[in-house]
PDB file of N, CA and C in Angstrom:
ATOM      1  N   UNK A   1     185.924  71.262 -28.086  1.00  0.00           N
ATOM      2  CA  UNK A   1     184.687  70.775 -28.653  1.00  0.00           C
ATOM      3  C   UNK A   1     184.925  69.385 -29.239  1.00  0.00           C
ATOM      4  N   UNK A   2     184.452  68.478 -28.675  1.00  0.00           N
ATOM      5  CA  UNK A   2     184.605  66.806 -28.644  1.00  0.00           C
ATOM      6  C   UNK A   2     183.628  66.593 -30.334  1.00  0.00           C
ATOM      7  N   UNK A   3     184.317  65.572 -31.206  1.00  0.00           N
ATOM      8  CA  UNK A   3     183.262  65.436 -32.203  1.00  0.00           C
ATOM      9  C   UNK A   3     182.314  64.248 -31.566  1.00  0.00           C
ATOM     10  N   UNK A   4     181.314  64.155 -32.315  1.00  0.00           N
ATOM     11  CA  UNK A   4     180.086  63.270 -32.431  1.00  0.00           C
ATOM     12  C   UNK A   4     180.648  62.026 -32.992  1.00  0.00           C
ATOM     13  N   UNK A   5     180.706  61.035 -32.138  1.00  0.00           N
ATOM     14  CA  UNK A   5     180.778  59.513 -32.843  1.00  0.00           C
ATOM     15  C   UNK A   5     179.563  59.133 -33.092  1.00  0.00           C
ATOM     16  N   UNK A   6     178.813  59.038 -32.281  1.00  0.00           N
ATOM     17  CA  UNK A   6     177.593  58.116 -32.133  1.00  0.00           C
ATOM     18  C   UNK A   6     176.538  59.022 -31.538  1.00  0.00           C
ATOM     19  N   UNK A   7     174.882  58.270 -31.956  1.00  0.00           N
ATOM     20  CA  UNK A   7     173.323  59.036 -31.442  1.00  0.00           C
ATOM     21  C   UNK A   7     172.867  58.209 -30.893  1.00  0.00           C
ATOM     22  N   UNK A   8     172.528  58.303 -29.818  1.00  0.00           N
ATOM     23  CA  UNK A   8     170.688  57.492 -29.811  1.00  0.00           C
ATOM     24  C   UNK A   8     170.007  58.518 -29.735  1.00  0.00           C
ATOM     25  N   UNK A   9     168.913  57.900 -30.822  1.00  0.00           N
ATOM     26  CA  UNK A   9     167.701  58.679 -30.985  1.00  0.00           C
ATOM     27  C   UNK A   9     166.285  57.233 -30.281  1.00  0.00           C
ATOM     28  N   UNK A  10     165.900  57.946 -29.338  1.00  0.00           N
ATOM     29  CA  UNK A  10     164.529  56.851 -28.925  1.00  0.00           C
ATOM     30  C   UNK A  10     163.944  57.655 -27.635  1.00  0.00           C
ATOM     31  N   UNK A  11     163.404  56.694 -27.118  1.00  0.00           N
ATOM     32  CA  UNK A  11     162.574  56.625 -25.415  1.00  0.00           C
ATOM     33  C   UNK A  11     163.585  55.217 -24.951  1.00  0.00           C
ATOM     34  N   UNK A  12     164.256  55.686 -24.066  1.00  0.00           N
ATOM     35  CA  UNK A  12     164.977  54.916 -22.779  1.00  0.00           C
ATOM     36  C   UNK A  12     163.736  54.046 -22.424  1.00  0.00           C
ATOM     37  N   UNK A  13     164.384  52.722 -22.006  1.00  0.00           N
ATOM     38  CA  UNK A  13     163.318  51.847 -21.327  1.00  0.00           C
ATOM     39  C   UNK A  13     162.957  51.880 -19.909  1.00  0.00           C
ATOM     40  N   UNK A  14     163.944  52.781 -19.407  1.00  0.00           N
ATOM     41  CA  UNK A  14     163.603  53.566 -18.159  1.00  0.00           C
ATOM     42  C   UNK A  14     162.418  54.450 -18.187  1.00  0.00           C
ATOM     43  N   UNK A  15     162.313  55.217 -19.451  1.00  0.00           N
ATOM     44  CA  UNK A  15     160.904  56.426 -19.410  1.00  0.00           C
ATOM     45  C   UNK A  15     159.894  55.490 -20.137  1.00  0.00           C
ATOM     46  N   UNK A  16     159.620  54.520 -20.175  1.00  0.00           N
ATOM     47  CA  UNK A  16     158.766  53.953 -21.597  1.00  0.00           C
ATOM     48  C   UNK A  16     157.159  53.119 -20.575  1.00  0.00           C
ATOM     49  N   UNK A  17     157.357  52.670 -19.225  1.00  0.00           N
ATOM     50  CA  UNK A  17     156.771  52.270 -18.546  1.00  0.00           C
ATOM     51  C   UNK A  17     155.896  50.951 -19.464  1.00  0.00           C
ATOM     52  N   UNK A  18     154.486  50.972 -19.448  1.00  0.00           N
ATOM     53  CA  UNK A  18     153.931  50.625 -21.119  1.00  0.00           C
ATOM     54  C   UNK A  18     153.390  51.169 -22.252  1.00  0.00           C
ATOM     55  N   UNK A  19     154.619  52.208 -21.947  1.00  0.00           N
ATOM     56  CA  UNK A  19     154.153  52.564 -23.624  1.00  0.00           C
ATOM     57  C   UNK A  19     155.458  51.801 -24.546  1.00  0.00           C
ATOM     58  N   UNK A  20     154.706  51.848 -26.010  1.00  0.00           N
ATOM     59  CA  UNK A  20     155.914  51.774 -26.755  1.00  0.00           C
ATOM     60  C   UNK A  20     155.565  52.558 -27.538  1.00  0.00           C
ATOM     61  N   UNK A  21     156.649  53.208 -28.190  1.00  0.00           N
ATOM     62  CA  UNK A  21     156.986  53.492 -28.595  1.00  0.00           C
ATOM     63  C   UNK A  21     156.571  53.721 -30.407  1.00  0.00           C
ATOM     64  N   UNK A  22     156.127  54.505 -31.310  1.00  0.00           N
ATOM     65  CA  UNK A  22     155.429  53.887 -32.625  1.00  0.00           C
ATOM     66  C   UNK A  22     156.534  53.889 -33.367  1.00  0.00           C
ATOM     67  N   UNK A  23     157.753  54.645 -33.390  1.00  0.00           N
ATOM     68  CA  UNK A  23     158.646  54.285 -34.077  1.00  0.00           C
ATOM     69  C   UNK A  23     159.867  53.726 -33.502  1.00  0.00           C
ATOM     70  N   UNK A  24     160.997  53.158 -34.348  1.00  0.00           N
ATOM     71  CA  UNK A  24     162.197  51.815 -33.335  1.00  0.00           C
ATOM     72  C   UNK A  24     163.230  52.651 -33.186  1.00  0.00           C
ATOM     73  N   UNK A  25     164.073  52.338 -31.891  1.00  0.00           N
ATOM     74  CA  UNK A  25     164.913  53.197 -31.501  1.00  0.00           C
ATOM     75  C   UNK A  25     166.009  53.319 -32.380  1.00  0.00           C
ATOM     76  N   UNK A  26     166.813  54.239 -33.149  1.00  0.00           N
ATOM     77  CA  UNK A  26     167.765  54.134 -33.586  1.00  0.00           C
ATOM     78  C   UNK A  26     169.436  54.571 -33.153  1.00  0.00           C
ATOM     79  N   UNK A  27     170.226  53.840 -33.234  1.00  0.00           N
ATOM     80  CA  UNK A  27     171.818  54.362 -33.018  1.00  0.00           C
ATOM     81  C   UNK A  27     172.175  54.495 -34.077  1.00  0.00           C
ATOM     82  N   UNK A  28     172.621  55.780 -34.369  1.00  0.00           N
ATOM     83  CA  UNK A  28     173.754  56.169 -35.232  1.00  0.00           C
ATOM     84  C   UNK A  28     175.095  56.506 -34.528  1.00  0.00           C
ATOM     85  N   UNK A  29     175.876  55.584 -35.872  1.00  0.00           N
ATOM     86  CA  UNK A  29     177.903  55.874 -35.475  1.00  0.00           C
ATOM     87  C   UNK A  29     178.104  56.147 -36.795  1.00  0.00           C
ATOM     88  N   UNK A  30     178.481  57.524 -36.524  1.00  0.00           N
ATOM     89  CA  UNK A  30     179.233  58.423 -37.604  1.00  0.00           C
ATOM     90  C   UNK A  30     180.625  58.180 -37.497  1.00  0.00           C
ATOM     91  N   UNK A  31     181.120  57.198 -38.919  1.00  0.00           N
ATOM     92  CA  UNK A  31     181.781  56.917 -39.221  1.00  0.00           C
ATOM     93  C   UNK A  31     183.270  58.200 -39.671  1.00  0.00           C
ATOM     94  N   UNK A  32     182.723  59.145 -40.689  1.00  0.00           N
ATOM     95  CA  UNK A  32     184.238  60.289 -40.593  1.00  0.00           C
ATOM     96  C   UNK A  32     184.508  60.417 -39.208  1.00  0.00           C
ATOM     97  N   UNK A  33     183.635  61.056 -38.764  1.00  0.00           N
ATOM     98  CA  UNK A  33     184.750  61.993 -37.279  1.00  0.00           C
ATOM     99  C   UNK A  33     185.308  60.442 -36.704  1.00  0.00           C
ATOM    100  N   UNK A  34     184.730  58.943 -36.592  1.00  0.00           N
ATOM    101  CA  UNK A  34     186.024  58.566 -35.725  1.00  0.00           C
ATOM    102  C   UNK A  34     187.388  58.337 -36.346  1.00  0.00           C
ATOM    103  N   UNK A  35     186.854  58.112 -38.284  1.00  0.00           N
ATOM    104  CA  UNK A  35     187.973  57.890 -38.649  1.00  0.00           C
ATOM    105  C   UNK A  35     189.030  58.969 -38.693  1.00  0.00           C
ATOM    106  N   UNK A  36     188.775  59.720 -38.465  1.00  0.00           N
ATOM    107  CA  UNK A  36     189.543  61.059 -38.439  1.00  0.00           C
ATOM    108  C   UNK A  36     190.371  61.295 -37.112  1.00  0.00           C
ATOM    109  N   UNK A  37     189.396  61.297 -35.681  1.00  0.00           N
ATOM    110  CA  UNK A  37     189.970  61.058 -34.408  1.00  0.00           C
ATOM    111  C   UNK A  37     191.009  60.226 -34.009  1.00  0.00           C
ATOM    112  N   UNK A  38     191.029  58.475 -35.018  1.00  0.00           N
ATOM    113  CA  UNK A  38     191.823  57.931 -34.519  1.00  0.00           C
ATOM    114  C   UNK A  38     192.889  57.367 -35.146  1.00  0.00           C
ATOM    115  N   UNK A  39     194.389  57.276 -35.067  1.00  0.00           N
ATOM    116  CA  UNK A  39     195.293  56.650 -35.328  1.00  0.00           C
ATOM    117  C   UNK A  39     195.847  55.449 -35.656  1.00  0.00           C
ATOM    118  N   UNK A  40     194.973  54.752 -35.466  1.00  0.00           N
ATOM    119  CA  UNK A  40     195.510  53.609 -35.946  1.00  0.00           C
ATOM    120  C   UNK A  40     193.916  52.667 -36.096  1.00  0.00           C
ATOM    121  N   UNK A  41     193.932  51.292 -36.756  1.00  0.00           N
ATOM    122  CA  UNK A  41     192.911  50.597 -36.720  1.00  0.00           C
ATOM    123  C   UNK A  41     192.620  50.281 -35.335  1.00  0.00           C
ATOM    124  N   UNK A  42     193.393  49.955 -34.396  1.00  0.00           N
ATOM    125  CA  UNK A  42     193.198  49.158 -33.078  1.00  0.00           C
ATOM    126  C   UNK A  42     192.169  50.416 -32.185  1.00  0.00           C
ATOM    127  N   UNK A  43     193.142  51.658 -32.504  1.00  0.00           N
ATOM    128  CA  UNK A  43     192.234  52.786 -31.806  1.00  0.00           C
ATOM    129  C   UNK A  43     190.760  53.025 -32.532  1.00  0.00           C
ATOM    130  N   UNK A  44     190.570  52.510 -33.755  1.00  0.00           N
ATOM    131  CA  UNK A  44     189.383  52.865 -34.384  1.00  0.00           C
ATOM    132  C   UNK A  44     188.450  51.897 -33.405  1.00  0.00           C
ATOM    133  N   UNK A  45     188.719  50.613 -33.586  1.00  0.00           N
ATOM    134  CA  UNK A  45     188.365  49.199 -33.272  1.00  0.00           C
ATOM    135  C   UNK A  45     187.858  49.485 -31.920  1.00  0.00           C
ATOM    136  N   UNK A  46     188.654  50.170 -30.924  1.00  0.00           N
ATOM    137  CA  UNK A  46     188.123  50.617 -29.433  1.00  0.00           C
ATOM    138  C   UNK A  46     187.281  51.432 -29.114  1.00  0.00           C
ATOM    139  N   UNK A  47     187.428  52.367 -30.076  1.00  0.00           N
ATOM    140  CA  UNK A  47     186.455  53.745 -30.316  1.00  0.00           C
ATOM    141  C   UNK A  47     184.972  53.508 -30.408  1.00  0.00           C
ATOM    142  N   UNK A  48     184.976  52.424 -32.137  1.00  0.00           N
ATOM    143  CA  UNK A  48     184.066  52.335 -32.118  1.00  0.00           C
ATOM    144  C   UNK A  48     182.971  51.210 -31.061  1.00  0.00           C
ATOM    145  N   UNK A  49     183.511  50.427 -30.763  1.00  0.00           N
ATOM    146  CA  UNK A  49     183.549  49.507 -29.081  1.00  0.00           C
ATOM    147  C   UNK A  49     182.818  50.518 -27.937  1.00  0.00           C
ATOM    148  N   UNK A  50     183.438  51.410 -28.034  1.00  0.00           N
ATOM    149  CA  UNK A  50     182.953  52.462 -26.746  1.00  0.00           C
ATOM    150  C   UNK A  50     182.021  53.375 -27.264  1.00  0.00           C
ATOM    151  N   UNK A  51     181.674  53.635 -28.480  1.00  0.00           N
ATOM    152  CA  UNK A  51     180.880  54.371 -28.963  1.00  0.00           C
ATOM    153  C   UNK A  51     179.459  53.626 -28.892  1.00  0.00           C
ATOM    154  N   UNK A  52     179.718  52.465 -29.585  1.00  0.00           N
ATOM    155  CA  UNK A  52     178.238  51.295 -29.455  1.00  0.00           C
ATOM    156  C   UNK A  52     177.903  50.927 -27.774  1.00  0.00           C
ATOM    157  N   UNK A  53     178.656  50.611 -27.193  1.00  0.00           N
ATOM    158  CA  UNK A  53     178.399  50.417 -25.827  1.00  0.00           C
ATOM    159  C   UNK A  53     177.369  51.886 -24.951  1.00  0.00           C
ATOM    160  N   UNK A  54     178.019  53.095 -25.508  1.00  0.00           N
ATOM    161  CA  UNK A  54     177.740  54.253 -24.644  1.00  0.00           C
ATOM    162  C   UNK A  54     176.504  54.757 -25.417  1.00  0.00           C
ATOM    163  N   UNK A  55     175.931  54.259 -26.789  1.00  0.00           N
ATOM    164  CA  UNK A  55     174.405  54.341 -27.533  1.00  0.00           C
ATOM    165  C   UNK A  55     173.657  53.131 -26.940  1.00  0.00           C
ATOM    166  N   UNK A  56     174.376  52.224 -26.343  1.00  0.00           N
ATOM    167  CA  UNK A  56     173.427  50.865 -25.955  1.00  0.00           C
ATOM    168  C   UNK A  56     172.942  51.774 -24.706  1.00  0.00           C
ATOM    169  N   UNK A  57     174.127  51.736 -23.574  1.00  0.00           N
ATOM    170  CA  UNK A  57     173.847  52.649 -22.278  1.00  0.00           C
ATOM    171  C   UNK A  57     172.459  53.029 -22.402  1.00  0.00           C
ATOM    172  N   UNK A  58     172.463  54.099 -23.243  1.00  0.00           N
ATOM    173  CA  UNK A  58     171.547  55.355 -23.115  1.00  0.00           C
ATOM    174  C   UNK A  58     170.213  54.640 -23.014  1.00  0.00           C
ATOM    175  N   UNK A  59     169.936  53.616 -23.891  1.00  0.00           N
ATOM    176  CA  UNK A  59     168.757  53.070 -24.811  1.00  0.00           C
ATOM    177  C   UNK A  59     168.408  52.214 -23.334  1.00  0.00           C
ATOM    178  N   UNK A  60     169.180  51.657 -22.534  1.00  0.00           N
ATOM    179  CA  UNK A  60     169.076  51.073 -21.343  1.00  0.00           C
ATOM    180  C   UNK A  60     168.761  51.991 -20.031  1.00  0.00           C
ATOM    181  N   UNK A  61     168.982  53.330 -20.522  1.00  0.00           N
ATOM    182  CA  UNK A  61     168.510  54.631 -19.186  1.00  0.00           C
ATOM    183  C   UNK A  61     169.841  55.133 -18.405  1.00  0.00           C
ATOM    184  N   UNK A  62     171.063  55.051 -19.147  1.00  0.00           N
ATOM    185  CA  UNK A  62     171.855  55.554 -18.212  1.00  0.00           C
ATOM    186  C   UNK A  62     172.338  56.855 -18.913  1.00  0.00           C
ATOM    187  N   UNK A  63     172.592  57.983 -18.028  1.00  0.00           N
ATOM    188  CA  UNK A  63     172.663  59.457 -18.537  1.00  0.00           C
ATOM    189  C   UNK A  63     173.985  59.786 -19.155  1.00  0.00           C
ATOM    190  N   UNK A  64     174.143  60.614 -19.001  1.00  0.00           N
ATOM    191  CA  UNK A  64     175.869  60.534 -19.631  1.00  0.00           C
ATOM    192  C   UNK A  64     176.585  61.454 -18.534  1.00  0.00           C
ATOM    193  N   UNK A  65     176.095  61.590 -17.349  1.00  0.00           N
ATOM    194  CA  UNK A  65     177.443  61.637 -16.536  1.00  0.00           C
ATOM    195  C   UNK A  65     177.214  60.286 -15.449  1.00  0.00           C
ATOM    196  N   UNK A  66     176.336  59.182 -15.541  1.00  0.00           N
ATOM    197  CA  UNK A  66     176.858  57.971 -15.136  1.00  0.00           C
ATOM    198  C   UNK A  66     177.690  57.387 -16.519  1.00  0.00           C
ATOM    199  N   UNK A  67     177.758  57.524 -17.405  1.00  0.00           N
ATOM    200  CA  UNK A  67     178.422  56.592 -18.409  1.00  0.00           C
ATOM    201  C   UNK A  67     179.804  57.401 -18.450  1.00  0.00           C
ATOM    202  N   UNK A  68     180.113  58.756 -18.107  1.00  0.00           N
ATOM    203  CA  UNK A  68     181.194  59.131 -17.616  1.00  0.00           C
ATOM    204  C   UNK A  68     181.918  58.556 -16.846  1.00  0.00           C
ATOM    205  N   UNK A  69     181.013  58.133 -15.275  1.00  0.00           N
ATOM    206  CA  UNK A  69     181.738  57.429 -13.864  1.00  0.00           C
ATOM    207  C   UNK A  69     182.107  56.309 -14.481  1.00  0.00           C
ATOM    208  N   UNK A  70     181.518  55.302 -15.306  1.00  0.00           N
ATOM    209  CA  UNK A  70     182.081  54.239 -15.889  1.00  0.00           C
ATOM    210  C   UNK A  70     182.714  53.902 -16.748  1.00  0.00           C
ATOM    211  N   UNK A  71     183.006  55.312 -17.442  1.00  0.00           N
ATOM    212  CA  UNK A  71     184.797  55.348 -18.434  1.00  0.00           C
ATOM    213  C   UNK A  71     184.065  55.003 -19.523  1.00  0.00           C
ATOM    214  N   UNK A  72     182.829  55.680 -19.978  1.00  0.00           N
ATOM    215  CA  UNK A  72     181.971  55.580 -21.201  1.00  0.00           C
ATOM    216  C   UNK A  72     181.397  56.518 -22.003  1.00  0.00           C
ATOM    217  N   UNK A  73     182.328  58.045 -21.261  1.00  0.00           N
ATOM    218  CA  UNK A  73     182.233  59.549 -21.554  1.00  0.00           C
ATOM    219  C   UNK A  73     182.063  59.558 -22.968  1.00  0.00           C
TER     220      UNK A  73
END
């Protein structure tokens, strides 16, 4: 059981066509579990790198077994 770094909470701009949206999309990065997961600052530093990238993903429409194929699991 993998912990939770990071959320997006929104509508993908893939499903949004013209609508928007009444409230703004938010990413959350939960800060304990990575500090806990990782060993050193450099591994934090990457973590959290891949954590923001793979909440951007989503918010851009990509699912999470394409952000898997692209080493963004």
């Amino acid at each position: 059981d993998e912990a939770l770094y990071g959320l997006y909470d929104g509508v993908p701009l893939t499903e949004r066509g013209g609508y928007v949206p009444p409230l703004p999309d938010v990413i959350t990065i939960f800060q304990n579990p990575l500090q806990d997961g990782c060993r050193s600052l450099e591994q934090l530093k990457d973590e959290v790198r891949k954590t923001v990238m793979h909440e951007l993903a989503h918010y851009f429409g990509f699912s999470d077994i394409e952000l898997q194929d692209l080493g963004l699991g």
